[in-house]
C-alpha atoms as a PDB file:
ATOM      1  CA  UNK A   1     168.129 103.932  73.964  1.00  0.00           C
ATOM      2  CA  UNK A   2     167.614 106.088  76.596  1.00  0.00           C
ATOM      3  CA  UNK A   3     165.209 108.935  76.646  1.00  0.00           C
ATOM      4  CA  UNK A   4     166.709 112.513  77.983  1.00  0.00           C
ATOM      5  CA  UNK A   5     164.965 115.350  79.394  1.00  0.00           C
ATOM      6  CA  UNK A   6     164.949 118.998  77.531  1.00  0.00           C
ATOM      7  CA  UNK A   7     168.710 119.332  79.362  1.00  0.00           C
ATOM      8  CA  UNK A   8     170.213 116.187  77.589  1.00  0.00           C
ATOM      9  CA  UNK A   9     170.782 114.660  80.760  1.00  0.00           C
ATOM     10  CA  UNK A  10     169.196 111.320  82.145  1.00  0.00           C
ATOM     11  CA  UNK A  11     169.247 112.124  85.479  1.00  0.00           C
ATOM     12  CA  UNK A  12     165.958 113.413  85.827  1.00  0.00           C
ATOM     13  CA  UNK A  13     164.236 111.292  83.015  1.00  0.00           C
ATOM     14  CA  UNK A  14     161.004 110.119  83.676  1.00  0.00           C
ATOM     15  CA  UNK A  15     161.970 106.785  82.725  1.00  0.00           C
ATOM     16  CA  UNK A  16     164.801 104.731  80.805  1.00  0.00           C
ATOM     17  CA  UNK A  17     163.967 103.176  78.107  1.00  0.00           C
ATOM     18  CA  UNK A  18     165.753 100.566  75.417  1.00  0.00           C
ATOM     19  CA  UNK A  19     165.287  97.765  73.467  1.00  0.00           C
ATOM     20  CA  UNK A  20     167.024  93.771  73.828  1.00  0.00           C
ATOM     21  CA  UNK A  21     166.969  90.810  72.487  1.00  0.00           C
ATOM     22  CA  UNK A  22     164.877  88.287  74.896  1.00  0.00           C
ATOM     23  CA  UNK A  23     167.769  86.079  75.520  1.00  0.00           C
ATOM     24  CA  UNK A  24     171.392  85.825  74.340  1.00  0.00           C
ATOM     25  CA  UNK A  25     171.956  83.766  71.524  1.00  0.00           C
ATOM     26  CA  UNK A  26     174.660  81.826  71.190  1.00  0.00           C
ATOM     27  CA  UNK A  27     175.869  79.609  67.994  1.00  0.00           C
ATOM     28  CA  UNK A  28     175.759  76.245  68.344  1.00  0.00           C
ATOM     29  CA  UNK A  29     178.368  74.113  66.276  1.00  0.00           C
ATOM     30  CA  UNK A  30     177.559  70.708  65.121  1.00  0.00           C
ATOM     31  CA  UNK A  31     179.617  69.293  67.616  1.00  0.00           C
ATOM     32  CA  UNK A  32     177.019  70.566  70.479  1.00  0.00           C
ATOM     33  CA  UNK A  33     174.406  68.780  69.102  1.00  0.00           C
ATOM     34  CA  UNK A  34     175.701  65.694  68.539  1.00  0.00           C
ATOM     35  CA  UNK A  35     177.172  65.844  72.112  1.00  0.00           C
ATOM     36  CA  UNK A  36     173.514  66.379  73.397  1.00  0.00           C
ATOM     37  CA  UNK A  37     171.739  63.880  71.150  1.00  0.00           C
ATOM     38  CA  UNK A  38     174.809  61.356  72.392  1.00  0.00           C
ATOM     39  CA  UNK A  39     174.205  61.894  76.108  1.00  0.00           C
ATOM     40  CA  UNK A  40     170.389  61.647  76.049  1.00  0.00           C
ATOM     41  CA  UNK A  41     170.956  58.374  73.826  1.00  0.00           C
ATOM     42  CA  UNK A  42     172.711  57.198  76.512  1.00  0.00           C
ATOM     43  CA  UNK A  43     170.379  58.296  78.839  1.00  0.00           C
ATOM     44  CA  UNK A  44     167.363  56.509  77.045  1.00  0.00           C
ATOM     45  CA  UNK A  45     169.838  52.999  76.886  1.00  0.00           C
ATOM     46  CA  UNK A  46     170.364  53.273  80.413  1.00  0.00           C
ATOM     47  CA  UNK A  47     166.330  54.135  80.777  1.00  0.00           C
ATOM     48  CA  UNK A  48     165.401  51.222  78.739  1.00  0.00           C
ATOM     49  CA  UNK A  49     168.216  48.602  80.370  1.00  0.00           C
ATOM     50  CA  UNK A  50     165.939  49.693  83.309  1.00  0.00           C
ATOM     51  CA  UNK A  51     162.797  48.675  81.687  1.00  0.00           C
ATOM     52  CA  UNK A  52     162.068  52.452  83.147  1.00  0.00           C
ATOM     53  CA  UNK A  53     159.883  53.595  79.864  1.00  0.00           C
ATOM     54  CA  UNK A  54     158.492  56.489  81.285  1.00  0.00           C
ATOM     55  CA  UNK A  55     162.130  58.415  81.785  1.00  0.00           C
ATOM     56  CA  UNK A  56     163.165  56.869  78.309  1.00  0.00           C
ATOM     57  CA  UNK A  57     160.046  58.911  77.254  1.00  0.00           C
ATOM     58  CA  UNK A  58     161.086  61.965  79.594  1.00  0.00           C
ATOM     59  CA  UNK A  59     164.462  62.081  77.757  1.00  0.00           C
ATOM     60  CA  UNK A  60     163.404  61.958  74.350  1.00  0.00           C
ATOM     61  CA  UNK A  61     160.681  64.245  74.941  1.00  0.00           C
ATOM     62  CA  UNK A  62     163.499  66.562  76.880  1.00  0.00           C
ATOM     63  CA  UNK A  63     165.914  66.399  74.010  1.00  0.00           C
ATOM     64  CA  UNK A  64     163.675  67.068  70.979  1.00  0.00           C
ATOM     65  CA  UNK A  65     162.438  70.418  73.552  1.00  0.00           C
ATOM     66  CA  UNK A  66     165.763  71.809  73.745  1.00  0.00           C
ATOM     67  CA  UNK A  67     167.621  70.832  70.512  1.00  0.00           C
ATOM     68  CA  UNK A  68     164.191  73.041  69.337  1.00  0.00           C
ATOM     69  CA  UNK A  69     164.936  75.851  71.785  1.00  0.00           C
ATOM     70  CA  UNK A  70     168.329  75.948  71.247  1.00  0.00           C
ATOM     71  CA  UNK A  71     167.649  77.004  67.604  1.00  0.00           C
ATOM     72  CA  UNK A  72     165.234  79.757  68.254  1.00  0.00           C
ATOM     73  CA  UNK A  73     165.792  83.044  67.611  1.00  0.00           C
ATOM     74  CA  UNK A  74     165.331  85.808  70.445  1.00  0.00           C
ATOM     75  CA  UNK A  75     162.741  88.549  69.269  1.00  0.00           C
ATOM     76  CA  UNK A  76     163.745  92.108  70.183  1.00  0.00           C
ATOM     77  CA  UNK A  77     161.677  93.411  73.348  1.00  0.00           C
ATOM     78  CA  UNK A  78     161.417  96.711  74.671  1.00  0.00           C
ATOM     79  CA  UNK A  79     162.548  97.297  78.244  1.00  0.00           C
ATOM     80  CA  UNK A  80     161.531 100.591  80.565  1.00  0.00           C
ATOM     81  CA  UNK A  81     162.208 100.965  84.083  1.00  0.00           C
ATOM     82  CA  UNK A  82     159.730 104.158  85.554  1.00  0.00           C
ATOM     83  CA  UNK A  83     158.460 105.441  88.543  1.00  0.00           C
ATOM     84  CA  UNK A  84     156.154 102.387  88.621  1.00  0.00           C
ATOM     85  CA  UNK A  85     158.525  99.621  88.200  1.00  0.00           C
ATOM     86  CA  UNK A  86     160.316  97.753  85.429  1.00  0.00           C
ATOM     87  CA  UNK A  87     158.278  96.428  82.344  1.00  0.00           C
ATOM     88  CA  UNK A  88     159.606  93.803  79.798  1.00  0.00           C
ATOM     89  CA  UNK A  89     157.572  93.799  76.649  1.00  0.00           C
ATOM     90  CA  UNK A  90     153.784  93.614  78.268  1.00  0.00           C
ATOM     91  CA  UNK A  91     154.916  92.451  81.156  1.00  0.00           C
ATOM     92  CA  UNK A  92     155.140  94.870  84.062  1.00  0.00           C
ATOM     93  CA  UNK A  93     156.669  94.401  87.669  1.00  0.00           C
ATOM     94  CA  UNK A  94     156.065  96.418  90.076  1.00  0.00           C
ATOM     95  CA  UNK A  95     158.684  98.051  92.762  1.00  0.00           C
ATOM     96  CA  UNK A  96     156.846  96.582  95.962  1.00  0.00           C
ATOM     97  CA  UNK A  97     156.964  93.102  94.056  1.00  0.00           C
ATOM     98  CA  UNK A  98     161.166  93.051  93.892  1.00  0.00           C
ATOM     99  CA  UNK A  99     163.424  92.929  96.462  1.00  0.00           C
ATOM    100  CA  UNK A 100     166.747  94.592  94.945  1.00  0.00           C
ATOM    101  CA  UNK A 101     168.749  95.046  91.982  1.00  0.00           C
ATOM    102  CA  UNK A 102     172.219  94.388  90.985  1.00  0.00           C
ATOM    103  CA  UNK A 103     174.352  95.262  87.505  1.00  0.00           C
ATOM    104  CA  UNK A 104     176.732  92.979  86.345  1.00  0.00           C
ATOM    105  CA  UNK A 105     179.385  94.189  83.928  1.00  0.00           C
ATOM    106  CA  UNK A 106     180.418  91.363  81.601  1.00  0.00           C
ATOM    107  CA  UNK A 107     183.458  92.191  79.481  1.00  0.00           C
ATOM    108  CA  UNK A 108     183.381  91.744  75.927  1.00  0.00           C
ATOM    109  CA  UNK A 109     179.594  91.305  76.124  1.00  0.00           C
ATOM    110  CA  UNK A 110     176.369  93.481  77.165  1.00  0.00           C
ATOM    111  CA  UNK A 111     176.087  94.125  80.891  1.00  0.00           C
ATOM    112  CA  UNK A 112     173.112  92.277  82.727  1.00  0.00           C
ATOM    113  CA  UNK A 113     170.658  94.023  85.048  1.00  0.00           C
ATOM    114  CA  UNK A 114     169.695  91.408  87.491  1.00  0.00           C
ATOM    115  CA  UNK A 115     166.100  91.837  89.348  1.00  0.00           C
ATOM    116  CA  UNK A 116     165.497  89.770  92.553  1.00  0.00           C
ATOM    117  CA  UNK A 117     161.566  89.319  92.354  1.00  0.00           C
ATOM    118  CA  UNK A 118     159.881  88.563  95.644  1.00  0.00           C
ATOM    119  CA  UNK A 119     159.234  85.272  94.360  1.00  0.00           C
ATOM    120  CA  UNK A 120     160.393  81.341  95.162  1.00  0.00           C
ATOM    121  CA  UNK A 121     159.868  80.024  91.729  1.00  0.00           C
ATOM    122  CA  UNK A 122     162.290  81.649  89.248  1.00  0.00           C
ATOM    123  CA  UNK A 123     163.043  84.681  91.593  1.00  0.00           C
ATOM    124  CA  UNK A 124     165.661  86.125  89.199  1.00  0.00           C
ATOM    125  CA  UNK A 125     164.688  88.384  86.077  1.00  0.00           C
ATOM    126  CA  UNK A 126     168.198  88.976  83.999  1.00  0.00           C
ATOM    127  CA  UNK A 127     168.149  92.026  81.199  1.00  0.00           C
ATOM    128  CA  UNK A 128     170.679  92.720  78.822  1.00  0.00           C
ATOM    129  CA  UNK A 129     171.705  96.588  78.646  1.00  0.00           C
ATOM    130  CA  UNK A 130     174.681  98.718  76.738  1.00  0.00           C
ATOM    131  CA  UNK A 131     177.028 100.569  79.440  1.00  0.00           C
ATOM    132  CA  UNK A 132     175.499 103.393  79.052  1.00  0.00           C
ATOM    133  CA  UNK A 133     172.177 102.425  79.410  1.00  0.00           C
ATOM    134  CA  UNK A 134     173.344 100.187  82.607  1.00  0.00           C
ATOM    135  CA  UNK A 135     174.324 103.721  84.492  1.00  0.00           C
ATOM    136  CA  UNK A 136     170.586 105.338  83.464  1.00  0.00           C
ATOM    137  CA  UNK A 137     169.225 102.360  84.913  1.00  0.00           C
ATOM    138  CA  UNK A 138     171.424 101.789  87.649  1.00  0.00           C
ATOM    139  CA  UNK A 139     170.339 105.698  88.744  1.00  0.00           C
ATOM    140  CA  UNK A 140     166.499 105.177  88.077  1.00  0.00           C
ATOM    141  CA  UNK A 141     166.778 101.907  90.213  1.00  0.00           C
ATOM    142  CA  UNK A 142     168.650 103.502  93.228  1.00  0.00           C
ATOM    143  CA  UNK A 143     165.593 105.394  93.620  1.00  0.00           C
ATOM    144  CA  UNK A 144     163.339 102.806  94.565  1.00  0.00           C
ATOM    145  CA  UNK A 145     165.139  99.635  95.258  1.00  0.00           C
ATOM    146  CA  UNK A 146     168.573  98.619  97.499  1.00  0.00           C
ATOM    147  CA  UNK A 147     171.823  97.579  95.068  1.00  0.00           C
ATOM    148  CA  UNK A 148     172.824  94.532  96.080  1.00  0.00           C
ATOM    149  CA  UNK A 149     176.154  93.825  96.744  1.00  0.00           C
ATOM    150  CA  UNK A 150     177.564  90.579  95.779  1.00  0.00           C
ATOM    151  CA  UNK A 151     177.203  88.745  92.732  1.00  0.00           C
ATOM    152  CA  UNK A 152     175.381  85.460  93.774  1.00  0.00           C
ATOM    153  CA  UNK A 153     175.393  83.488  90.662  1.00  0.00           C
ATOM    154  CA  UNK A 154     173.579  80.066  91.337  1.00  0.00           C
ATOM    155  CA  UNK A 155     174.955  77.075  89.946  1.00  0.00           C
ATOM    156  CA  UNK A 156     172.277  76.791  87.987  1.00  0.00           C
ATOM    157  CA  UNK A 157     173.049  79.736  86.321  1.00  0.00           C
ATOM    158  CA  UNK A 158     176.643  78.626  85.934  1.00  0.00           C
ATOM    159  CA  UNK A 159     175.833  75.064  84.568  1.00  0.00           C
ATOM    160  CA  UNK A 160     173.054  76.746  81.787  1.00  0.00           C
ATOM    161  CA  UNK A 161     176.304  79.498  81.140  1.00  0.00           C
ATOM    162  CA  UNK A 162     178.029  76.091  80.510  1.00  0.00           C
ATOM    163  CA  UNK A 163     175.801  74.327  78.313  1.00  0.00           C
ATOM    164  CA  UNK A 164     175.356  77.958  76.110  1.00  0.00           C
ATOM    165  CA  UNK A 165     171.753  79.421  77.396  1.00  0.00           C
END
């Protein structure tokens, strides 16, 4: 959603606006649990061969947190990028706190706007947004922030893709 000055174009709106889920959700089949429940069993076997308690502990603890996660559902948040900066639910970054933008079109599934905070620890905010929406934004952004130009996916971000998060 995306709101439109008197004209009906978004060009000059005063901000963009829509709403996301949090996170994509992906199903998880049976066979993806019991894959990650075999590993960390595995893991704690190998912990406990080890007499090393504490990472046996680690792994359990691990495991029962994501097998948790994994089933949660994303709430809907709303998303508006303004002349102020970019605010995701009640949380609000400002322009001088982000370095550049880029939008990644993902075929067959909603295009990501990815925000490089100025930021070491978790530097990357990721929002899901319709085509449309992606070109309002994409406009808005220009404004006040540099594209950036390559897609620099981390391997982090490919081995989470992997595992479904």
């Amino acid at each position: 959603m995306t709101q439109k000055s008197e004209d009906g174009e978004n060009n000059n709106a005063p901000s963009v606006v829509w709403r996301a889920a949090e996170f994509e959700r992906r199903e998880r089949t049976l066979t993806w649990y019991v894959s990650i429940i075999a590993v960390a069993a595995l893991l704690i076997i190998f912990a406990l061969f080890q007499n090393n308690f504490f990472f046996a502990f680690f792994i359990f603890l691990a495991t029962g947190v994501l097998v948790f996660f994994s089933s949660r559902k994303p709430r809907a948040i709303e998303f508006r990028i303004d002349d102020t900066g970019i605010t995701a639910g009640l949380v609000h970054y400002a322009f001088d706190a982000l370095e550049h933008f880029q939008v990644r079109e993902r075929p067959g599934q909603l295009h990501e706007i990815i925000i490089k905070r100025k930021t070491t620890l978790n530097p990357l905010l990721k929002i899901a947004v319709d085509e449309k929406t992606a070109e309002a934004a994409k406009r808005k952004l220009l404004e006040k922030l540099p594209e950036m130009s390559e897609d620099q996916e981390s391997l982090l971000d490919i081995f989470t893709d992997w595992l479904g998060f």
